[in-house]
N, C-alpha and C. Protein backbone atom coordinates (compact mmCIF):
# COMPACT_ATOMS: atom_id res chain seq x y z
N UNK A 1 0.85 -1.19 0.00
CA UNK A 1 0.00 0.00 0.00
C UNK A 1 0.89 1.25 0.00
N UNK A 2 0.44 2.23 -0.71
CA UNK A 2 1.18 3.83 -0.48
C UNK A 2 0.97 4.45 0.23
N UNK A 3 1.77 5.18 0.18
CA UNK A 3 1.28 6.48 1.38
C UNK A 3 0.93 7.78 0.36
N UNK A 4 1.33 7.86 -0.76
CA UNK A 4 1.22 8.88 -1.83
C UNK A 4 -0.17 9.47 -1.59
N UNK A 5 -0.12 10.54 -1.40
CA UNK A 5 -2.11 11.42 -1.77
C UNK A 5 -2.36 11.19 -3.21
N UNK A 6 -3.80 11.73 -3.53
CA UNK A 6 -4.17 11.86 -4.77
C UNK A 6 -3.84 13.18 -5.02
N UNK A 7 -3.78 13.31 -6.21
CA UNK A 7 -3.67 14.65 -6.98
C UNK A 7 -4.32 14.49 -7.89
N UNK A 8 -5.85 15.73 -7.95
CA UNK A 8 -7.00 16.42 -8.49
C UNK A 8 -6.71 17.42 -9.43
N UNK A 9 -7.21 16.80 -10.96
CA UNK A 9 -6.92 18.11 -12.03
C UNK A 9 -8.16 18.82 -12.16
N UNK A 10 -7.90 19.94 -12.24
CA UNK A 10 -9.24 20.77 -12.66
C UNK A 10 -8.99 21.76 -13.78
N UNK A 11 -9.78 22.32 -14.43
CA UNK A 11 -9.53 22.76 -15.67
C UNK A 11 -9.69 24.26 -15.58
N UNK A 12 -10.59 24.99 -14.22
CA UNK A 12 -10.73 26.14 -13.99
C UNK A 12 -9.84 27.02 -13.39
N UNK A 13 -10.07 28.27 -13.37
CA UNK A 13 -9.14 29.31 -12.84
C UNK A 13 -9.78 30.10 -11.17
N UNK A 14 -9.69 29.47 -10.47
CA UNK A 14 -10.76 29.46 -8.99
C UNK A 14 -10.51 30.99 -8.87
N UNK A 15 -9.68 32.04 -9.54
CA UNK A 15 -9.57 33.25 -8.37
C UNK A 15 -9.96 34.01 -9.71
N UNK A 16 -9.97 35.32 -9.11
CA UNK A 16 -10.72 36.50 -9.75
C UNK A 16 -8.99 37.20 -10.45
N UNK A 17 -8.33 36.83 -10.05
CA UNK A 17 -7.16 37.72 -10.05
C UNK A 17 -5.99 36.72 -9.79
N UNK A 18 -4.78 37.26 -10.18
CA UNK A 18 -3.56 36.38 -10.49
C UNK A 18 -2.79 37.08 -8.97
N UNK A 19 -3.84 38.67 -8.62
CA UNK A 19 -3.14 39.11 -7.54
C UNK A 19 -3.59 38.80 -5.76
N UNK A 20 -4.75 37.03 -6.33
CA UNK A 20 -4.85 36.86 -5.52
C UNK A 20 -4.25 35.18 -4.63
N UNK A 21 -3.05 35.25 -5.63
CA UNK A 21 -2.02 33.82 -4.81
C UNK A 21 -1.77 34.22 -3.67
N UNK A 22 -1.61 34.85 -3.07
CA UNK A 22 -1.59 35.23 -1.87
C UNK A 22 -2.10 34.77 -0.84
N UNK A 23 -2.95 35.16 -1.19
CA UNK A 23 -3.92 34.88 -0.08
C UNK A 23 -4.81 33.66 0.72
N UNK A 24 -5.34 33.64 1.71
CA UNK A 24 -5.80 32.46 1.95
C UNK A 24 -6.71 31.67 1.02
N UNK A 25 -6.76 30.46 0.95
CA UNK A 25 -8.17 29.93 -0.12
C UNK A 25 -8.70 28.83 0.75
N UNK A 26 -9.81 28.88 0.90
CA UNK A 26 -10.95 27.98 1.95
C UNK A 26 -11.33 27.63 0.61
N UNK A 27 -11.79 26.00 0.45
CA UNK A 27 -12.44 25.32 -0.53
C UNK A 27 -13.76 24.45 0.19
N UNK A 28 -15.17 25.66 -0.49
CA UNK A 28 -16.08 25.24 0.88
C UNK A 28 -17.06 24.56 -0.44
N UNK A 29 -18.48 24.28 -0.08
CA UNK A 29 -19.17 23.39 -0.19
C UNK A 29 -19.16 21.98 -0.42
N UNK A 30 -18.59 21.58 0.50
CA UNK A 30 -17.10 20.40 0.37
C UNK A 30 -18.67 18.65 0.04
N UNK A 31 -19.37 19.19 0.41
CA UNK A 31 -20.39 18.11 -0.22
C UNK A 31 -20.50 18.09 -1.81
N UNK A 32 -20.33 19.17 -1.91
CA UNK A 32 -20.95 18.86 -3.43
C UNK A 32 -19.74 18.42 -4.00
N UNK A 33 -20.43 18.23 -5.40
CA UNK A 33 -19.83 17.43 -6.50
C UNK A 33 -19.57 18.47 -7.55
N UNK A 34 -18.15 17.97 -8.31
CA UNK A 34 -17.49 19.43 -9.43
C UNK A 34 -18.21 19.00 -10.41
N UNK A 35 -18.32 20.24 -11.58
CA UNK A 35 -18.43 19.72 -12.82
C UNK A 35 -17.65 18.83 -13.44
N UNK A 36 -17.57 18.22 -14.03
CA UNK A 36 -17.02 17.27 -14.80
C UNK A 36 -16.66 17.37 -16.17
N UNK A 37 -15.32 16.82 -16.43
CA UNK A 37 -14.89 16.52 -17.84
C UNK A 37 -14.49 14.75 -17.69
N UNK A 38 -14.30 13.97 -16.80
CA UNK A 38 -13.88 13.37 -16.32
C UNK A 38 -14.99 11.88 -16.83
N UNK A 39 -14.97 10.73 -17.22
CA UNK A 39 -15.67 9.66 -16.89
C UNK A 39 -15.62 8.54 -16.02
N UNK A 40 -14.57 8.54 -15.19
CA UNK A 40 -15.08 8.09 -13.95
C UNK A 40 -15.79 9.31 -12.48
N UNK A 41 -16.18 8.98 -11.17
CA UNK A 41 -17.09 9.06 -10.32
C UNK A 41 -16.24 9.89 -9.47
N UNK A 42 -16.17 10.91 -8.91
CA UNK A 42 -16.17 11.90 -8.30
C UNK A 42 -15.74 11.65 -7.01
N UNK A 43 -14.91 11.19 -6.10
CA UNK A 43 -14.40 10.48 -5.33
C UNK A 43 -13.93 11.38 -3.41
N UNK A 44 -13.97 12.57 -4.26
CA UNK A 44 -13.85 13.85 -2.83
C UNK A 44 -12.53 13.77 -3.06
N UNK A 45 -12.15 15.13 -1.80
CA UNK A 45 -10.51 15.37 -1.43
C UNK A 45 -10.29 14.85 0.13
N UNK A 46 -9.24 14.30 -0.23
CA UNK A 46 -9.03 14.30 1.81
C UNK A 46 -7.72 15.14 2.10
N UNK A 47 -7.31 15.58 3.40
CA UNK A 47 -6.44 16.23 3.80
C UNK A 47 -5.24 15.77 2.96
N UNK A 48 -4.06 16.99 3.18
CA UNK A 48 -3.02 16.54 2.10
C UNK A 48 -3.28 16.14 0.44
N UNK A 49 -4.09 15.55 0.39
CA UNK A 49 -3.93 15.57 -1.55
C UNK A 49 -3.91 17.46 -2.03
N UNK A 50 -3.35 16.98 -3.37
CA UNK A 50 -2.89 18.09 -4.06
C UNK A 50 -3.97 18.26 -5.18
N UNK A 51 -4.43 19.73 -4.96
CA UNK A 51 -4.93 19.85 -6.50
C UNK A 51 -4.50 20.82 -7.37
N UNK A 52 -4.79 20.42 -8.46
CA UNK A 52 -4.03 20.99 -9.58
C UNK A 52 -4.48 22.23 -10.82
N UNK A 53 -4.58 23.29 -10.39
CA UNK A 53 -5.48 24.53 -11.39
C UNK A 53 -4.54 24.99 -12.04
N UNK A 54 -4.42 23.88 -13.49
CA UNK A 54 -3.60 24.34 -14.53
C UNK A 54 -3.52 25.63 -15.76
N UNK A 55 -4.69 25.88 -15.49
CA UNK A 55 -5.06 27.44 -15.69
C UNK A 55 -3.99 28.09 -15.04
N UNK A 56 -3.30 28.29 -13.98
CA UNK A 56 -2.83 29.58 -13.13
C UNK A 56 -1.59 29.28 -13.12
N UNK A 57 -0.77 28.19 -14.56
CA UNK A 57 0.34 28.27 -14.98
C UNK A 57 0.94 29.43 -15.88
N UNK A 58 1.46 30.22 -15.13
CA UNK A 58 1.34 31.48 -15.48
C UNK A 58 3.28 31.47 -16.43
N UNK A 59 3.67 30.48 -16.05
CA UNK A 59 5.72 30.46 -16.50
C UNK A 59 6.44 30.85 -15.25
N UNK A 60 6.08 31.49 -13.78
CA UNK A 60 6.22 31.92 -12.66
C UNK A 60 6.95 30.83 -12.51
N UNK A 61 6.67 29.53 -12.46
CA UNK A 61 7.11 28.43 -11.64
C UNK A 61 6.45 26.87 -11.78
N UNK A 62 6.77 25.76 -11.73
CA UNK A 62 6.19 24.13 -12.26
C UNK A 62 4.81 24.73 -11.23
N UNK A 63 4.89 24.67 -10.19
CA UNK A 63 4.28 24.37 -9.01
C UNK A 63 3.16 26.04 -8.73
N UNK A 64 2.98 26.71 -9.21
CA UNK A 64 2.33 28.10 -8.96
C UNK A 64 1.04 27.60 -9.11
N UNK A 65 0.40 26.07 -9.92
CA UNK A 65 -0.98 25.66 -10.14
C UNK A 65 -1.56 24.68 -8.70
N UNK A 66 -0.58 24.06 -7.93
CA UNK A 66 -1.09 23.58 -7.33
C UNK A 66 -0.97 23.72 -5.69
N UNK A 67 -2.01 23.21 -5.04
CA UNK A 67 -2.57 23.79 -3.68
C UNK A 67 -2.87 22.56 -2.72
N UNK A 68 -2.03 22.63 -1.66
CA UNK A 68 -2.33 21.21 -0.90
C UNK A 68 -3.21 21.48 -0.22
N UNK A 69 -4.31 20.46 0.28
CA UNK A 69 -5.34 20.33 0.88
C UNK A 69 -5.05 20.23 2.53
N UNK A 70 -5.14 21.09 3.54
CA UNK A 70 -4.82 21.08 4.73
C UNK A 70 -5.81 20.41 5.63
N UNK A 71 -6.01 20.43 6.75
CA UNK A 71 -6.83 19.81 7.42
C UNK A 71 -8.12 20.94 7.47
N UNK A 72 -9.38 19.68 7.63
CA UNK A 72 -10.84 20.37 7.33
C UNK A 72 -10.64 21.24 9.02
N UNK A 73 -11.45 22.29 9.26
CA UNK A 73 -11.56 23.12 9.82
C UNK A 73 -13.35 24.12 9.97
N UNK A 74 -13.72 24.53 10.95
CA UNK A 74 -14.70 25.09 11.04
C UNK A 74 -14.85 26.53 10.69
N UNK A 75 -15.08 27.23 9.65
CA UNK A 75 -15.35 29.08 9.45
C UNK A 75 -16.34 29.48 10.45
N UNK A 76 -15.94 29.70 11.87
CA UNK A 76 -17.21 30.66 12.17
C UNK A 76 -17.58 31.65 11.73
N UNK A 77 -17.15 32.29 11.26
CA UNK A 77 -17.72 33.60 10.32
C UNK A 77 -18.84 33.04 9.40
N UNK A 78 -19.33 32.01 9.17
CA UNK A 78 -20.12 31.24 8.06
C UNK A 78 -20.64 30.30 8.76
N UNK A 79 -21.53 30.40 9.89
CA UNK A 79 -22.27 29.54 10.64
C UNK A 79 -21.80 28.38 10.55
N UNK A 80 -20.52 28.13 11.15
CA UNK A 80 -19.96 26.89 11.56
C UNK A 80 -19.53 25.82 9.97
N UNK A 81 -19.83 26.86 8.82
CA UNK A 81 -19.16 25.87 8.08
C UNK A 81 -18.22 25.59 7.87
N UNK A 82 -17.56 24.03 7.27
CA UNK A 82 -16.68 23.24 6.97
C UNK A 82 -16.26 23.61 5.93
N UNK A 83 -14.45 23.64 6.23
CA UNK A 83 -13.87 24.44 4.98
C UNK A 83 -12.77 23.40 5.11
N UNK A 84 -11.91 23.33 4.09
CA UNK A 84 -10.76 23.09 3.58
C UNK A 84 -9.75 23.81 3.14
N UNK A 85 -8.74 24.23 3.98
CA UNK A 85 -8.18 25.17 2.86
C UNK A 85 -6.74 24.87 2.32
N UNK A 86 -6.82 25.84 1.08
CA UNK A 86 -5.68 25.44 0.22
C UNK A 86 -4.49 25.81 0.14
N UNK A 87 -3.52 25.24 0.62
CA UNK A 87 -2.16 26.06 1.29
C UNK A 87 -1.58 25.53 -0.24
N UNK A 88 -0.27 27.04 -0.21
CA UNK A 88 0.14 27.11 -1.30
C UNK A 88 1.41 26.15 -1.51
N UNK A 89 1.82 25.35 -2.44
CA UNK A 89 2.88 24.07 -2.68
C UNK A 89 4.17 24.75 -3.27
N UNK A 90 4.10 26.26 -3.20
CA UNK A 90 5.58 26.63 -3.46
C UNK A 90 5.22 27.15 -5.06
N UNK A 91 6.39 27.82 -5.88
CA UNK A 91 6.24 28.13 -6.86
C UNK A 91 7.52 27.39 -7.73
N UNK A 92 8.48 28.19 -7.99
CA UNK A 92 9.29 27.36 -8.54
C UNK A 92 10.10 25.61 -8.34
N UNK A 93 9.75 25.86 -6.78
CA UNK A 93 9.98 23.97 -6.26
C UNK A 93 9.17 23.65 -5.14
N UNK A 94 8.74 22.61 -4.73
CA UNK A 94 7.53 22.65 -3.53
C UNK A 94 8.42 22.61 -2.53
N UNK A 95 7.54 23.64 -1.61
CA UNK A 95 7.60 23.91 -0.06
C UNK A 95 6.37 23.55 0.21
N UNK A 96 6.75 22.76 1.64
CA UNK A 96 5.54 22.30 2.37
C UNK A 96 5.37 23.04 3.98
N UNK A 97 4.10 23.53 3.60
CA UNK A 97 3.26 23.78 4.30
C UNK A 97 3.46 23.42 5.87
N UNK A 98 3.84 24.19 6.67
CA UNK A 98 4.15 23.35 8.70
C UNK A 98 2.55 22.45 8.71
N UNK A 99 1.46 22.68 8.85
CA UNK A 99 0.75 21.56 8.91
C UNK A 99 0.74 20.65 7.81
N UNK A 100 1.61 20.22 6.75
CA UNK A 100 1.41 18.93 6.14
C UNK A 100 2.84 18.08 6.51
N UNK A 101 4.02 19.24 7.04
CA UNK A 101 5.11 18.41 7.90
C UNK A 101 4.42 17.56 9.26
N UNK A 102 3.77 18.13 9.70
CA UNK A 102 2.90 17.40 11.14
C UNK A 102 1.95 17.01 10.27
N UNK A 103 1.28 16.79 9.46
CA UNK A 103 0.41 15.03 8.87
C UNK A 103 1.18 14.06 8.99
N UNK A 104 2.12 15.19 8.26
CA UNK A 104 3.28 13.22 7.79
C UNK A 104 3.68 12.68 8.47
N UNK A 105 4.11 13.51 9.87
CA UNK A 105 4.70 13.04 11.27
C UNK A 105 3.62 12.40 11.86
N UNK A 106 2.43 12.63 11.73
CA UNK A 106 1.45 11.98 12.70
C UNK A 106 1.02 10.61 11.97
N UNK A 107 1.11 10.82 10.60
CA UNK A 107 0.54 9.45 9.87
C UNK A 107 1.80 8.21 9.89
N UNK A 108 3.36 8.94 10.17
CA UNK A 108 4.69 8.05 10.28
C UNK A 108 5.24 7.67 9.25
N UNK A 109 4.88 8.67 8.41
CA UNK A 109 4.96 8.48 7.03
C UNK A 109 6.04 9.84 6.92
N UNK A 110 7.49 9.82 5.74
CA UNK A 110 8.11 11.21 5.10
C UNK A 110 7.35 12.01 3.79
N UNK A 111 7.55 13.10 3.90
CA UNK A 111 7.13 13.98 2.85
C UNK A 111 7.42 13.15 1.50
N UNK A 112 8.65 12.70 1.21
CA UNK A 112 8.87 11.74 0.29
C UNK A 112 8.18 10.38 -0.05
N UNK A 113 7.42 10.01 0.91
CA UNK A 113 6.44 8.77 1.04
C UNK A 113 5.18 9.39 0.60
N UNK A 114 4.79 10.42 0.80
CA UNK A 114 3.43 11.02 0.42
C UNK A 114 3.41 11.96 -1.02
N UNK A 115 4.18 12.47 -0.99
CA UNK A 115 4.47 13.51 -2.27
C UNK A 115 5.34 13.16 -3.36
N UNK A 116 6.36 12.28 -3.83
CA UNK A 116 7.27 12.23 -4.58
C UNK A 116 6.29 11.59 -5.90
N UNK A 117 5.55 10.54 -5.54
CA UNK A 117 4.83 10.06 -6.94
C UNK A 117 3.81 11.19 -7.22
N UNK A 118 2.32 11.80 -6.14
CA UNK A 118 2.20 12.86 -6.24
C UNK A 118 2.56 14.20 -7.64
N UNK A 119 3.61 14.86 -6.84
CA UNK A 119 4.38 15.60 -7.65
C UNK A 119 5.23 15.72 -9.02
N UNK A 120 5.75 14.08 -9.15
CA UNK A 120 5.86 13.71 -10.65
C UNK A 120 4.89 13.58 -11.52
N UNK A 121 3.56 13.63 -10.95
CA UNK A 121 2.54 12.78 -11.37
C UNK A 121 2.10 14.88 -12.38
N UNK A 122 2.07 15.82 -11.17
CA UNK A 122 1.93 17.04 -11.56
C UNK A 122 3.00 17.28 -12.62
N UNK A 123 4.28 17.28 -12.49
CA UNK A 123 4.98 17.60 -13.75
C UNK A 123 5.41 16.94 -14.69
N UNK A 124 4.97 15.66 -14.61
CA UNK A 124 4.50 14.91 -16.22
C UNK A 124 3.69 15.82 -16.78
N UNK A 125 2.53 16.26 -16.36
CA UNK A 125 1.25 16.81 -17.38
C UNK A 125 2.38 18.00 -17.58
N UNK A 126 3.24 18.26 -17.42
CA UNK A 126 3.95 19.65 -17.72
C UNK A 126 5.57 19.02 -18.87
N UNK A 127 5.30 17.95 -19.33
CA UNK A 127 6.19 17.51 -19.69
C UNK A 127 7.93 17.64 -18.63
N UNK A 128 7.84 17.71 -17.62
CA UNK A 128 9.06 17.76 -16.81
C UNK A 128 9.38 16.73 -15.54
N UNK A 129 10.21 16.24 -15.08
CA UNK A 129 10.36 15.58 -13.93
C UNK A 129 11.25 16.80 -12.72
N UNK A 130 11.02 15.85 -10.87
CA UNK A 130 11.50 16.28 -10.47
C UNK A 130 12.80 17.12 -10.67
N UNK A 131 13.81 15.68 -10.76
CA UNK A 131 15.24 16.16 -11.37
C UNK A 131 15.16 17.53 -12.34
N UNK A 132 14.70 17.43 -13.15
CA UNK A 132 14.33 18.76 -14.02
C UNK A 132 14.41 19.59 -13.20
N UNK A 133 13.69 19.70 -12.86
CA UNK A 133 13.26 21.32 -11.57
C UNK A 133 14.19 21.23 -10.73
N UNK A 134 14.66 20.48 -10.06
CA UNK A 134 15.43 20.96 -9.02
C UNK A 134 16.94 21.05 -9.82
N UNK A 135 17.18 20.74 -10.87
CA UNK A 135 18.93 20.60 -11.66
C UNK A 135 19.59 19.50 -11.62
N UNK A 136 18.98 18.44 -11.53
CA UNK A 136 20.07 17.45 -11.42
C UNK A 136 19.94 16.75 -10.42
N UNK A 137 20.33 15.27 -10.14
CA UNK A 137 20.01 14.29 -9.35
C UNK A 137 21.08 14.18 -8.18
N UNK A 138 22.12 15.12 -7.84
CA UNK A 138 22.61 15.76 -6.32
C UNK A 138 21.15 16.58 -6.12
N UNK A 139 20.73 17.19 -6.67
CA UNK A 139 20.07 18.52 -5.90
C UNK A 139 18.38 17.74 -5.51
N UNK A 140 18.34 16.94 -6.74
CA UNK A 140 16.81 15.97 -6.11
C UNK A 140 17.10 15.96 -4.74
N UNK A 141 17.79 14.47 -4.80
CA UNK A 141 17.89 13.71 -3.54
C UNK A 141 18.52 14.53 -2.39
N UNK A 142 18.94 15.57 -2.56
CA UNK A 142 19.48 16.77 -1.40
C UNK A 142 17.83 17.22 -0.95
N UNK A 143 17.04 17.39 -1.65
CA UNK A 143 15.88 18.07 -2.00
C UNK A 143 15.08 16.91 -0.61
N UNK A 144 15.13 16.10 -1.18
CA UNK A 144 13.80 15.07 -0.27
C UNK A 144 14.51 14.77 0.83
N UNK A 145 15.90 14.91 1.28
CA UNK A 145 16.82 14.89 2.76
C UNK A 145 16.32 15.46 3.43
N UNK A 146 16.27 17.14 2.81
CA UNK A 146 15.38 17.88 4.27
C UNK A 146 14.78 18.89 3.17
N UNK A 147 12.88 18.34 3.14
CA UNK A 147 12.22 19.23 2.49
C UNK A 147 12.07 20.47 3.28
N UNK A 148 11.83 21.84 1.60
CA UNK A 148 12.04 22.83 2.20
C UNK A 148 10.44 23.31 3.19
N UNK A 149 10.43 23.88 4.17
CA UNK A 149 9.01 23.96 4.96
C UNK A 149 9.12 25.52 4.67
N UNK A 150 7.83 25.46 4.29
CA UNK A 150 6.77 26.91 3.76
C UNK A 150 6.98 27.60 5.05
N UNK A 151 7.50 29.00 4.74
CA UNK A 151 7.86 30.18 6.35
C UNK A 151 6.78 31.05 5.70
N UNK A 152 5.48 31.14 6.63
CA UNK A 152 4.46 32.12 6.25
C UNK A 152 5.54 34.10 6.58
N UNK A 153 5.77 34.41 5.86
CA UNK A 153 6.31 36.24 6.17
C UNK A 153 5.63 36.97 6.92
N UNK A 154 4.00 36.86 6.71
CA UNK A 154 2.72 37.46 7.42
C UNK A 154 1.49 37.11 6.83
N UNK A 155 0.74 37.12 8.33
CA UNK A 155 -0.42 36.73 7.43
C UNK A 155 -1.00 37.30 6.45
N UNK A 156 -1.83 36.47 5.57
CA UNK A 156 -2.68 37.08 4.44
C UNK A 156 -3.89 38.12 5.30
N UNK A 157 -3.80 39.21 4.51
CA UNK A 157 -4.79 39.85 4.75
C UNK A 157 -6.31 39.80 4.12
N UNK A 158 -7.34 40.36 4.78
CA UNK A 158 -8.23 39.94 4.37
C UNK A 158 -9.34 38.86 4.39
N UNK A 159 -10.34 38.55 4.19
CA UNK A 159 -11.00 37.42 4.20
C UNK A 159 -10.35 36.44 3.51
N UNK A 160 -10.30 35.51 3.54
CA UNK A 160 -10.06 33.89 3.02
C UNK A 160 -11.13 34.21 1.46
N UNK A 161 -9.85 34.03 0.47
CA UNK A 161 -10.47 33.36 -0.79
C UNK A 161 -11.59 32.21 -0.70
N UNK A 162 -12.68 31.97 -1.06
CA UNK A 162 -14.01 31.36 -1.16
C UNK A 162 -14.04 30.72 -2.52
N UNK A 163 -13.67 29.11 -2.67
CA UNK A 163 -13.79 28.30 -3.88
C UNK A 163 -14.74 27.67 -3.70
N UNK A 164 -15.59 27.73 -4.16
CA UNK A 164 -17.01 26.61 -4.17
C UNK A 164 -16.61 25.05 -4.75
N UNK A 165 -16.99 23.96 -4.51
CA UNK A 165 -15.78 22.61 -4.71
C UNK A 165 -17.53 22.40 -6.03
N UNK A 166 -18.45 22.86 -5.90
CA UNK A 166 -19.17 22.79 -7.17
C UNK A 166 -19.02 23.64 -8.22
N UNK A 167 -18.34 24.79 -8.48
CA UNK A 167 -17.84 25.44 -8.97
C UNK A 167 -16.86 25.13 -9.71
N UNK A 168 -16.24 24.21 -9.43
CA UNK A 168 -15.02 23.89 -10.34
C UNK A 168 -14.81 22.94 -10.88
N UNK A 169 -14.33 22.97 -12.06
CA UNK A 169 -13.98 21.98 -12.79
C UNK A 169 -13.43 20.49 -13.12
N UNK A 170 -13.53 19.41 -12.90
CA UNK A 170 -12.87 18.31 -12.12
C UNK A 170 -12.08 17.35 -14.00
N UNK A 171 -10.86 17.43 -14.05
CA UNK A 171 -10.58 16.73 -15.17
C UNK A 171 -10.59 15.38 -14.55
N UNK A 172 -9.66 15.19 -13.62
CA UNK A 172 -9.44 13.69 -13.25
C UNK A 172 -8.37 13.93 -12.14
N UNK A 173 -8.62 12.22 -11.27
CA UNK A 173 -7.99 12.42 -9.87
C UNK A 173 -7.37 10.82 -10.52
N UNK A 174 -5.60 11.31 -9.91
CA UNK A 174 -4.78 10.07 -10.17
C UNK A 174 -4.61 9.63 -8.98
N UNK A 175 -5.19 8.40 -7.76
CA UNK A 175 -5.10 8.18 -6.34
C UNK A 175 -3.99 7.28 -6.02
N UNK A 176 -3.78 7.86 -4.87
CA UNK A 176 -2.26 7.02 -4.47
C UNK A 176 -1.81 5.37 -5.14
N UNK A 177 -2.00 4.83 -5.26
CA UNK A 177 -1.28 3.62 -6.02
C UNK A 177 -1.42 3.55 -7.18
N UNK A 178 -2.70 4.38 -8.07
CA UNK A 178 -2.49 4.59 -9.69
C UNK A 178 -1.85 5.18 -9.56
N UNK A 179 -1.20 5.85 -9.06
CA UNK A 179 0.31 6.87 -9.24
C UNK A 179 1.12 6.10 -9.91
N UNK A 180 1.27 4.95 -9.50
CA UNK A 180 2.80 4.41 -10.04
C UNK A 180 2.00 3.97 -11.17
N UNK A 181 1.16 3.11 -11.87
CA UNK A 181 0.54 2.88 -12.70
C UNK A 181 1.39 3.86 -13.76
N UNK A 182 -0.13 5.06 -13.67
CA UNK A 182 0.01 5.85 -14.48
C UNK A 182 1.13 6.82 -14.77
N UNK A 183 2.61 6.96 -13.89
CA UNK A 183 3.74 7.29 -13.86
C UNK A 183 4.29 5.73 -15.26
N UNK A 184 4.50 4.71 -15.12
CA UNK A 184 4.96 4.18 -15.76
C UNK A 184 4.75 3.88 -16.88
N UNK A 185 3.14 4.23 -17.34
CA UNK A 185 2.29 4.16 -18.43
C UNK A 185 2.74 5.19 -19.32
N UNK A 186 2.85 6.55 -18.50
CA UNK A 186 3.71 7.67 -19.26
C UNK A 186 4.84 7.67 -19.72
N UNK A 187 5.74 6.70 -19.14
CA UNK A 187 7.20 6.75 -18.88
C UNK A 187 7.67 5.73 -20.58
N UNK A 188 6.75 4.39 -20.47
CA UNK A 188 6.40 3.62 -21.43
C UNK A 188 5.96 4.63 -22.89
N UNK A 189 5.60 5.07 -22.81
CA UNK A 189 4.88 5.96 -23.88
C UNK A 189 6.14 6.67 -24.50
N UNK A 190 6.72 7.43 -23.35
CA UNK A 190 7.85 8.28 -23.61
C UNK A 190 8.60 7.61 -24.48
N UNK A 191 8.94 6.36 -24.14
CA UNK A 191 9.67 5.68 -24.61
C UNK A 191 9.91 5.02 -26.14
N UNK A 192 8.15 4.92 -26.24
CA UNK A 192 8.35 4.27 -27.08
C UNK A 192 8.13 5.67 -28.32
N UNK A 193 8.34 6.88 -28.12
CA UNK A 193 8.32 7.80 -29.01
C UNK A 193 9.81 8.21 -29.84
């Protein structure tokens, strides 16, 4: 069995503005179901998986599209509703988030046990691998020794960005053990081009 999360493609652009990465993003009506491009069944997010809004690949960075899923949480400001929110995975290389370093610690699992298929899985659809991004296979494996942890500067100001999880677009979710699957299916392909 893996420890890998799923990683969720979606086809939409969730924010109003490119000047709003910043800021916090709560991903609320967490019952409902996305639109679909997708033909299999709609499966939800759980804490830690990554999703992927390939829209807001702006050339900034591999990683500026996708948003890890933190632990569910209550908005009192919104009569006790249930939010999710979407902490940011870094831009040019992933930084993780201080609460998804304490998942991994609590589940006994490394960032590298949960994220490495994950994250290849994101920059395949970008035609690139880890090694790519980080320069070379010293700087990978330096890389997953001691991942870098997300230092918030200050908080976001403002209300929390508001993504409706029916609102958005759902291409397809690759779940922890089709990871390797569909990593090798690509890899095969590559190959045989």
């Amino acid at each position: 069995m893996t420890a890998a999360v799923s990683v969720h493609f979606f086809s939409n652009n969730p924010t109003t503005s490119y000047d709003n990465f910043g800021e916090l993003w709560y991903l609320v009506d967490l019952e409902a179901s996305p639109r679909t491009k997708a033909s299999s069944s709609w499966q939800g997010i759980s804490e830690g998986d990554l999703l992927v809004f390939s829209p807001l690949l702006t050339g900034a960075g591999e990683f500026e599209s996708v948003r890890i899923a933190g632990s569910k949480t209550t908005n009192i400001l919104d009569d006790n509703e249930e939010v999710l929110p979407l902490l940011s995975a870094g831009i040019e290389y992933p930084e993780f988030p201080t609460i998804i370093v304490q998942m991994a610690q609590e589940r006994g699992v490394s960032l590298q046990d949960m994220y490495k298929l994950p994250f290849d899985a994101v920059l395949q659809s970008q035609n690139l691998t880890m090694i790519d991004v980080m320069g070379g296979e010293d700087d990978y494996q330096e890389f997953w020794k001691e991942p870098p942890v997300a230092r918030r500067r200050r908080p976001p100001g403002g209300d929390p960005r508001r993504i409706s999880l029916g609102e958005c677009t759902w291409e397809k979710t690759l779940m922890g053990a089709s990871l390797v699957d569909a990593l090798q299916n690509t890899d095969e392909n590559q190959e045989e081009l």
